[in-house]
PDB file of N, CA and C in Angstrom:
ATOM      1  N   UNK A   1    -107.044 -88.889 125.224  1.00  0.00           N
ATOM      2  CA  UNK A   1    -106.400 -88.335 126.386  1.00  0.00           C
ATOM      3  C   UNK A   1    -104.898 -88.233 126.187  1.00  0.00           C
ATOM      4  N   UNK A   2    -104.359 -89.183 125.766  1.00  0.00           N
ATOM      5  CA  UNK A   2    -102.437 -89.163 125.407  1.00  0.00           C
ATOM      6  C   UNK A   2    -102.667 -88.134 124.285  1.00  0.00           C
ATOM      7  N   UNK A   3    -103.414 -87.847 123.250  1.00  0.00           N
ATOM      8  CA  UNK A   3    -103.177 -87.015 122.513  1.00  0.00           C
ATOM      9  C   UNK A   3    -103.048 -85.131 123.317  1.00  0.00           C
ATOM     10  N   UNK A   4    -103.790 -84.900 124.086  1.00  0.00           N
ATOM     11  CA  UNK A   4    -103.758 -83.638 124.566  1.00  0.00           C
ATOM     12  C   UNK A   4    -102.915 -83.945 125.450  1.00  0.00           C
ATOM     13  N   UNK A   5    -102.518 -85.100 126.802  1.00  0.00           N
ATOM     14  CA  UNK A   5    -100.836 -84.731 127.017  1.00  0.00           C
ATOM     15  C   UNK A   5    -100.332 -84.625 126.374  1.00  0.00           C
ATOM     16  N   UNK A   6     -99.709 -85.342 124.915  1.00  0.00           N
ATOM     17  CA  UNK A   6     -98.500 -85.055 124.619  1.00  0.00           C
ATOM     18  C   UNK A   6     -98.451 -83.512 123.716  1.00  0.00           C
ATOM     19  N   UNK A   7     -99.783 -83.116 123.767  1.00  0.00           N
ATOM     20  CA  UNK A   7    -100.001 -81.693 122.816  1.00  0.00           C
ATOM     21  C   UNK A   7     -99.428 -81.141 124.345  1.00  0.00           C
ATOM     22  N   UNK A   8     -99.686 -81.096 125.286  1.00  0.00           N
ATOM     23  CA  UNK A   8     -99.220 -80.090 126.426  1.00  0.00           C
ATOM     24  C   UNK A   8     -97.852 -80.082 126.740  1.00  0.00           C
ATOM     25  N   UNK A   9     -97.119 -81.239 126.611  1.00  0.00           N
ATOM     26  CA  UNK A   9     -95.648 -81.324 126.885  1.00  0.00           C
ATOM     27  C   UNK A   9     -95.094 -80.625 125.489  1.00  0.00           C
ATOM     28  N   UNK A  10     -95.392 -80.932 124.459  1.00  0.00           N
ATOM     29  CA  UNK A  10     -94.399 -80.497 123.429  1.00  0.00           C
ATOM     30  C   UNK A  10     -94.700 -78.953 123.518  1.00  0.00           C
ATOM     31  N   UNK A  11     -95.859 -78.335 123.784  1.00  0.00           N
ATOM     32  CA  UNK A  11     -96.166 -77.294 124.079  1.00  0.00           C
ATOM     33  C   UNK A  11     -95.241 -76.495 125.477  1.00  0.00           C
ATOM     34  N   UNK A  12     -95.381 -77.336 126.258  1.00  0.00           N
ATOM     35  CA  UNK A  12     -94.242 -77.023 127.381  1.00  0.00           C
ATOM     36  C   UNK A  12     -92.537 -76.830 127.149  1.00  0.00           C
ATOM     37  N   UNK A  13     -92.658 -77.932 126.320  1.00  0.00           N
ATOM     38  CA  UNK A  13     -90.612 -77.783 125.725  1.00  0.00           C
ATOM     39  C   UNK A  13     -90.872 -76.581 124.712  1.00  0.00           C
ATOM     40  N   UNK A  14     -92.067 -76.264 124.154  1.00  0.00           N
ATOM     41  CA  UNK A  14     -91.234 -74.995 122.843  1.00  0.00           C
ATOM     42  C   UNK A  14     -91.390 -73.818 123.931  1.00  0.00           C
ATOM     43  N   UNK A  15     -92.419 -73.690 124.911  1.00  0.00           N
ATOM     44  CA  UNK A  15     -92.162 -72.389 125.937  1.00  0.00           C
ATOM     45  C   UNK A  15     -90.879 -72.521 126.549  1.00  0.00           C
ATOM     46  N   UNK A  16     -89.950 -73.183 126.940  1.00  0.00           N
ATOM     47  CA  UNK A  16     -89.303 -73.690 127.879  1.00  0.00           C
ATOM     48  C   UNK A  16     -88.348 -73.248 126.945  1.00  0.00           C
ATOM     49  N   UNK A  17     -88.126 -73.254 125.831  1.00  0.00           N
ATOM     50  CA  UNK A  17     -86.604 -73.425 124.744  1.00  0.00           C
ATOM     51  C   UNK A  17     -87.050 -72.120 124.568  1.00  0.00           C
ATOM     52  N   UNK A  18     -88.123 -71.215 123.734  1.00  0.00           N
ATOM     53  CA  UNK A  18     -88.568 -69.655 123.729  1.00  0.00           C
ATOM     54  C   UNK A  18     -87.502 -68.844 124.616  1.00  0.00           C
ATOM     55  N   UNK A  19     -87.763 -68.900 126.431  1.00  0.00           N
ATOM     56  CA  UNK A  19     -87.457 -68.777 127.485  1.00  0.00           C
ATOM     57  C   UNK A  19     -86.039 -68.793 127.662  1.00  0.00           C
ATOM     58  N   UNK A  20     -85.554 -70.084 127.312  1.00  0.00           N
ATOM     59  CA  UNK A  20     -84.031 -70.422 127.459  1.00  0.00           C
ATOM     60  C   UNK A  20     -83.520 -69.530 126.035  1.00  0.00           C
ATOM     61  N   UNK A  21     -83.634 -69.230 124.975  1.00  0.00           N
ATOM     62  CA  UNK A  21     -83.344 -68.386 124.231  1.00  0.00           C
ATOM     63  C   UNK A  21     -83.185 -67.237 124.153  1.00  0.00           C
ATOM     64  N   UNK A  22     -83.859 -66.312 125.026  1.00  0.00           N
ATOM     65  CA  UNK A  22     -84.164 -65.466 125.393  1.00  0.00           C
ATOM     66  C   UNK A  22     -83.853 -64.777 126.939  1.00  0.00           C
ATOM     67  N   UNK A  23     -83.007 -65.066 126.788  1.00  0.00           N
ATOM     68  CA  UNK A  23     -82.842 -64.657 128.698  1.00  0.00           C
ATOM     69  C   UNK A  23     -82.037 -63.348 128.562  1.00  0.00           C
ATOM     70  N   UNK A  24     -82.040 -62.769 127.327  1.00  0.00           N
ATOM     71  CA  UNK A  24     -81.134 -61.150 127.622  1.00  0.00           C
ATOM     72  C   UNK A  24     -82.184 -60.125 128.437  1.00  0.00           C
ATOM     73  N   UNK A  25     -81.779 -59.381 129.385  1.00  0.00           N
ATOM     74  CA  UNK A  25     -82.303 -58.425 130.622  1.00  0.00           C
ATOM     75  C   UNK A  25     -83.030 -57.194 128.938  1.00  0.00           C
ATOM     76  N   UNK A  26     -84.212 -56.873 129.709  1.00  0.00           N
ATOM     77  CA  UNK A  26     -84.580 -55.990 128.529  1.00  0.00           C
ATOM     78  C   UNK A  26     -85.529 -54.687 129.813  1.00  0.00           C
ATOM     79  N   UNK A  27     -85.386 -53.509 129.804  1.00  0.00           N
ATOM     80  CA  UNK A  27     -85.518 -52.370 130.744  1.00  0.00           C
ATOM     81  C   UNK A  27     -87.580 -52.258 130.319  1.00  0.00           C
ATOM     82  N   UNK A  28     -88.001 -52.608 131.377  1.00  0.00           N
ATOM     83  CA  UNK A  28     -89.686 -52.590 131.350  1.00  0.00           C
ATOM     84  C   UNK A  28     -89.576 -50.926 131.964  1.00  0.00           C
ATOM     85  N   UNK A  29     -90.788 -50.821 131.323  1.00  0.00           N
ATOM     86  CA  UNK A  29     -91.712 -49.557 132.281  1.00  0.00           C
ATOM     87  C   UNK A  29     -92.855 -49.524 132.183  1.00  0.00           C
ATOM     88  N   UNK A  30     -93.569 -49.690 133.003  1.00  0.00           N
ATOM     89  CA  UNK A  30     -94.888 -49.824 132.822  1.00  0.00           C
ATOM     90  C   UNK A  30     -95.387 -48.549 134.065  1.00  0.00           C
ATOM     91  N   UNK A  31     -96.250 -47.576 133.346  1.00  0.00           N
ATOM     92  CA  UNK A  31     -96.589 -46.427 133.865  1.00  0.00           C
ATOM     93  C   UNK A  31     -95.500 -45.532 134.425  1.00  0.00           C
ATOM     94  N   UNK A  32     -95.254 -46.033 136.231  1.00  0.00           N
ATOM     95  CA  UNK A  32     -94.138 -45.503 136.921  1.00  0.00           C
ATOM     96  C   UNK A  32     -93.425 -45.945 137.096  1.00  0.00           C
ATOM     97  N   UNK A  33     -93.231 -47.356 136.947  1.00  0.00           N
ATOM     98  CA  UNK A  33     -92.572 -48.205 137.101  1.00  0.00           C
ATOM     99  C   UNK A  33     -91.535 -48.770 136.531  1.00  0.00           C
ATOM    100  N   UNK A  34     -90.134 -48.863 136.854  1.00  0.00           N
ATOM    101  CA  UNK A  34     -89.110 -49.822 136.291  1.00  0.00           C
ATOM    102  C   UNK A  34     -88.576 -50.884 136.737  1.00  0.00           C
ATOM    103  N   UNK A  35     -88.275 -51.751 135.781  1.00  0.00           N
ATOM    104  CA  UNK A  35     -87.529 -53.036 136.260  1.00  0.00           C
ATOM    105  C   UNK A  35     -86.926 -53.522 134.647  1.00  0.00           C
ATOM    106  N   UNK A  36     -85.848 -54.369 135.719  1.00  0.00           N
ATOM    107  CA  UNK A  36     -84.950 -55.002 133.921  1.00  0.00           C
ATOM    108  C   UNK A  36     -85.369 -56.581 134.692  1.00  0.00           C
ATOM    109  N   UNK A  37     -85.705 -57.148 133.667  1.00  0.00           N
ATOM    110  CA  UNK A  37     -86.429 -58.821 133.614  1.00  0.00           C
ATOM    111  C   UNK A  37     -86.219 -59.575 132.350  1.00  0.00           C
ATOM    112  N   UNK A  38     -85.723 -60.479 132.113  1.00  0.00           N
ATOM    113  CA  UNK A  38     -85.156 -61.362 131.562  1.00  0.00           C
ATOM    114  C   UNK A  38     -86.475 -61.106 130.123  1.00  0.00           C
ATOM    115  N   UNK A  39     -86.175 -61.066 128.853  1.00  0.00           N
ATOM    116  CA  UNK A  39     -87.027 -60.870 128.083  1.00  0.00           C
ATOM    117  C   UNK A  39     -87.750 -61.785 127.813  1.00  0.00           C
ATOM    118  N   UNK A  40     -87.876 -63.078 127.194  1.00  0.00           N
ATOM    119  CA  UNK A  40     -88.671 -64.700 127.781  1.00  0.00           C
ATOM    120  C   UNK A  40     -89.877 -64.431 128.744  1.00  0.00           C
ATOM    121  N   UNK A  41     -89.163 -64.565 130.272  1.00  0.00           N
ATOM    122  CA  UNK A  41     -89.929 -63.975 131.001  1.00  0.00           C
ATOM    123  C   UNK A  41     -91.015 -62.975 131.267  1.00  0.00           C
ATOM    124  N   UNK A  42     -90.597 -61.821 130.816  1.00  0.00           N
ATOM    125  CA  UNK A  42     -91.300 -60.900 130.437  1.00  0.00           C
ATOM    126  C   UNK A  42     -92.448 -61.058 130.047  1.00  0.00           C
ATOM    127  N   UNK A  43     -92.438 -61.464 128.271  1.00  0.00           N
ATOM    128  CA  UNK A  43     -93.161 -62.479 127.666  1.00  0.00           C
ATOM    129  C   UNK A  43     -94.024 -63.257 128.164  1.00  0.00           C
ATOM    130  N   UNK A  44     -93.834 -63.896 128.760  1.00  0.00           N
ATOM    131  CA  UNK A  44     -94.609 -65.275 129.325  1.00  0.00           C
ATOM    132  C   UNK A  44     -95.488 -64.737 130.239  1.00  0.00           C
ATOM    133  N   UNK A  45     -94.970 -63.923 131.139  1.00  0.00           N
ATOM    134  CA  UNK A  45     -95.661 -62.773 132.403  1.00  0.00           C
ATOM    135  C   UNK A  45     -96.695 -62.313 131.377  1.00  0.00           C
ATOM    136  N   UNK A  46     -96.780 -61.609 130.281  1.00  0.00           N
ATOM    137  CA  UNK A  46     -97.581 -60.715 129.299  1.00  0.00           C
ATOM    138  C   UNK A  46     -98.812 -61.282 129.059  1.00  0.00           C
ATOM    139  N   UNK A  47     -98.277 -62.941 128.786  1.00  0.00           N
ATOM    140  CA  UNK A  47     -99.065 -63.786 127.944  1.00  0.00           C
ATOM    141  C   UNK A  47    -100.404 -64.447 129.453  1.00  0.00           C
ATOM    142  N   UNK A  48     -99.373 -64.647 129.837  1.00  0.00           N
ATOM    143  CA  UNK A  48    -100.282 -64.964 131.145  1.00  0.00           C
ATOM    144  C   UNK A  48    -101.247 -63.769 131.531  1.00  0.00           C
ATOM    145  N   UNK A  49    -101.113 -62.969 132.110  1.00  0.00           N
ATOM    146  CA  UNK A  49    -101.983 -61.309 132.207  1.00  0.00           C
ATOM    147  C   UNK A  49    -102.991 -61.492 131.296  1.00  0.00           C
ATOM    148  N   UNK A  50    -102.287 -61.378 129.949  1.00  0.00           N
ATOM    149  CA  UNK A  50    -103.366 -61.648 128.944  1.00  0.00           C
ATOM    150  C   UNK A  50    -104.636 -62.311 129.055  1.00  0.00           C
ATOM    151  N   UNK A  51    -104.088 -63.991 129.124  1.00  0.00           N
ATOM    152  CA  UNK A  51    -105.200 -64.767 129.323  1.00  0.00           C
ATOM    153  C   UNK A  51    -105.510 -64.803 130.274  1.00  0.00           C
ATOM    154  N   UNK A  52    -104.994 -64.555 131.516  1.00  0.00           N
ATOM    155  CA  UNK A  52    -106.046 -64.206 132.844  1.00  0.00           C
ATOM    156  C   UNK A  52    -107.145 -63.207 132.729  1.00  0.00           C
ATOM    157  N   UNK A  53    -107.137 -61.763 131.662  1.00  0.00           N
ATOM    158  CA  UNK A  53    -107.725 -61.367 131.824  1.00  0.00           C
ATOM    159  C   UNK A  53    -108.884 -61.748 130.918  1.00  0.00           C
ATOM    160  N   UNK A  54    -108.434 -62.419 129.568  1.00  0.00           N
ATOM    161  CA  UNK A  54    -109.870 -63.268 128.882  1.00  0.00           C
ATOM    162  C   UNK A  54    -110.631 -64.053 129.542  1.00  0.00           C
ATOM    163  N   UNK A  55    -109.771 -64.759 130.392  1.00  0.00           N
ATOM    164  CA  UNK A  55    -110.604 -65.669 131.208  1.00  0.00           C
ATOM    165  C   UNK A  55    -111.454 -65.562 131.991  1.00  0.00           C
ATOM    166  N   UNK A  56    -111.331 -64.388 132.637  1.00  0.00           N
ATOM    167  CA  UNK A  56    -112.472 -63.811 133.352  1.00  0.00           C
ATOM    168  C   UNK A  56    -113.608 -62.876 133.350  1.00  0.00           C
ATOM    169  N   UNK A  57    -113.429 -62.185 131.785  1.00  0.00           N
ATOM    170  CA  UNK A  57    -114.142 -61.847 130.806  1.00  0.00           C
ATOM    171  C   UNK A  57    -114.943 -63.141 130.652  1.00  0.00           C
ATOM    172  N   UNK A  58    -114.531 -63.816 130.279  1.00  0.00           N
ATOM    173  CA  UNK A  58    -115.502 -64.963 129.463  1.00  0.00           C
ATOM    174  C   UNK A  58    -116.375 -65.559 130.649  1.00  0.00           C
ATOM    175  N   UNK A  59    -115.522 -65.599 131.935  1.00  0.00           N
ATOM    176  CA  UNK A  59    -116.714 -66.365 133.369  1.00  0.00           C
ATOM    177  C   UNK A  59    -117.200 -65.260 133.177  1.00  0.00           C
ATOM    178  N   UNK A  60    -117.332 -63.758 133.730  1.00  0.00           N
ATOM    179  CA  UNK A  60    -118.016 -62.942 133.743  1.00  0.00           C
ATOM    180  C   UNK A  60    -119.316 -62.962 132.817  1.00  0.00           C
ATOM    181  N   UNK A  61    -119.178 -63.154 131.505  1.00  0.00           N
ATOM    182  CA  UNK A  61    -119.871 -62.924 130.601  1.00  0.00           C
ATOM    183  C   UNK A  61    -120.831 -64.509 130.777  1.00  0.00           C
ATOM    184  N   UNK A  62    -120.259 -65.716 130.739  1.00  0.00           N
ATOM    185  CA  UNK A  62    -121.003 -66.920 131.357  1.00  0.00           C
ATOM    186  C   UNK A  62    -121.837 -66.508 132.401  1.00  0.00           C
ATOM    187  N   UNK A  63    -121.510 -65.816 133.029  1.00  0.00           N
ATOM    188  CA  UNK A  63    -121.837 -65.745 134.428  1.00  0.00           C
ATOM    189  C   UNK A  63    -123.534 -65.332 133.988  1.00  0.00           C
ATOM    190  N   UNK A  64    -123.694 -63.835 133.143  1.00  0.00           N
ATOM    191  CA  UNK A  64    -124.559 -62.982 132.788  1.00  0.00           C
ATOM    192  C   UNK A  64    -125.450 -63.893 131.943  1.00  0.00           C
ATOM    193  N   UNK A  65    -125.437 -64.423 131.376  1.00  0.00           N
ATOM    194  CA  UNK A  65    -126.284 -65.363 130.154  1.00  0.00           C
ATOM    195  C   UNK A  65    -126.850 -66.517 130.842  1.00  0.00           C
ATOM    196  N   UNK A  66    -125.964 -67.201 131.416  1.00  0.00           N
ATOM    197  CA  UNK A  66    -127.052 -68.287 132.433  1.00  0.00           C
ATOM    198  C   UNK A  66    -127.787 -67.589 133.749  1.00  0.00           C
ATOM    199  N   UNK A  67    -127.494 -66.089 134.080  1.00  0.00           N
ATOM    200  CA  UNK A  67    -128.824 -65.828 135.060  1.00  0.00           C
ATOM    201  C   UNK A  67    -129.889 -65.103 133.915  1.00  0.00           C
ATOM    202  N   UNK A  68    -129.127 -64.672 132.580  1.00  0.00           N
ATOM    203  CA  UNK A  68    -130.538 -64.467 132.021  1.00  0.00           C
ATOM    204  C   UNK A  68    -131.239 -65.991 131.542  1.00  0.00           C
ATOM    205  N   UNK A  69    -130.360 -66.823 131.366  1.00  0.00           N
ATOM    206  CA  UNK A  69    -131.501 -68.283 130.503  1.00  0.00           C
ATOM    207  C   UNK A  69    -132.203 -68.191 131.877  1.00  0.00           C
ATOM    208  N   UNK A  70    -131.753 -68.448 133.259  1.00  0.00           N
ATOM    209  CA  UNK A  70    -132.863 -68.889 134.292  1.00  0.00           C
ATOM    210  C   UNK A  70    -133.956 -67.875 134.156  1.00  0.00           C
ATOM    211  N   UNK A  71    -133.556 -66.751 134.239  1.00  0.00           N
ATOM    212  CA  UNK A  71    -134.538 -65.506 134.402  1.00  0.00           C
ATOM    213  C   UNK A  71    -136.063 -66.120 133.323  1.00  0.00           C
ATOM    214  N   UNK A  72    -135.018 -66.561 131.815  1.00  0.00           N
ATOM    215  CA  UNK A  72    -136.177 -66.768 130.862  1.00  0.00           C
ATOM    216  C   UNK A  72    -137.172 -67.732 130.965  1.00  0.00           C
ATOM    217  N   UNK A  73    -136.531 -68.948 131.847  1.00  0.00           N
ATOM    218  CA  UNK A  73    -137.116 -70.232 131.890  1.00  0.00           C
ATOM    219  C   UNK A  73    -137.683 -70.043 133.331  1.00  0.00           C
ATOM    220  N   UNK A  74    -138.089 -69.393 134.157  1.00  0.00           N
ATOM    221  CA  UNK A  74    -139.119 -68.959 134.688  1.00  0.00           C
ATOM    222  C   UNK A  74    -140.221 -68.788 134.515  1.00  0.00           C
ATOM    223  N   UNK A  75    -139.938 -67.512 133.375  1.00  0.00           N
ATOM    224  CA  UNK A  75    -141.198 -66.723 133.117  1.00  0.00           C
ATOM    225  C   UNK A  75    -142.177 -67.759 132.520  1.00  0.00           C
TER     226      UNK A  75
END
C-alpha cells in the first residue's frame, strides 16, 4: 500500500513541475472554437479527455461481456 502512495505522489510532483514549466499561453482551436490556455494545462485537459474516454470504452465493453457470460451460463 505505501508503495502505490508514494508511486502517486512522486507521480503528482512530476505533473505538478511539467505544469509549472510550462505555463506559456499557447492559441487552441478546436473546430470553431478559440481560446489561449496555459500550455501544461492544455496538456493535462488532453490527457484527461483521453483517459476519460478509454475509460468508458473499457466499462462499456465490461459492460457487454458479462451480460454475454450471464446470457451463456443460463443456457
Amino acid at each position: 500500500m505505501w508503495t502505490a502512495t508514494a508511486f502517486g505522489l512522486i507521480l503528482l510532483v512530476v505533473v505538478l513541475v511539467f505544469i509549472l514549466e510550462n505555463l506559456q499561453d499557447v492559441k487552441v482551436n478546436f473546430f470553431t472554437v478559440h481560446w489561449r490556455i496555459p500550455l501544461g494545462i492544455d496538456l493535462l485537459l488532453a490527457a484527461l479527455l483521453g483517459g476519460l474516454v478509454v475509460f468508458t470504452a473499457g466499462a462499456v465493453r465490461l459492460l457487454q461481456l458479462r451480460r454475454q457470460s450471464r446470457r451463456k451460463s443460463k443456457s
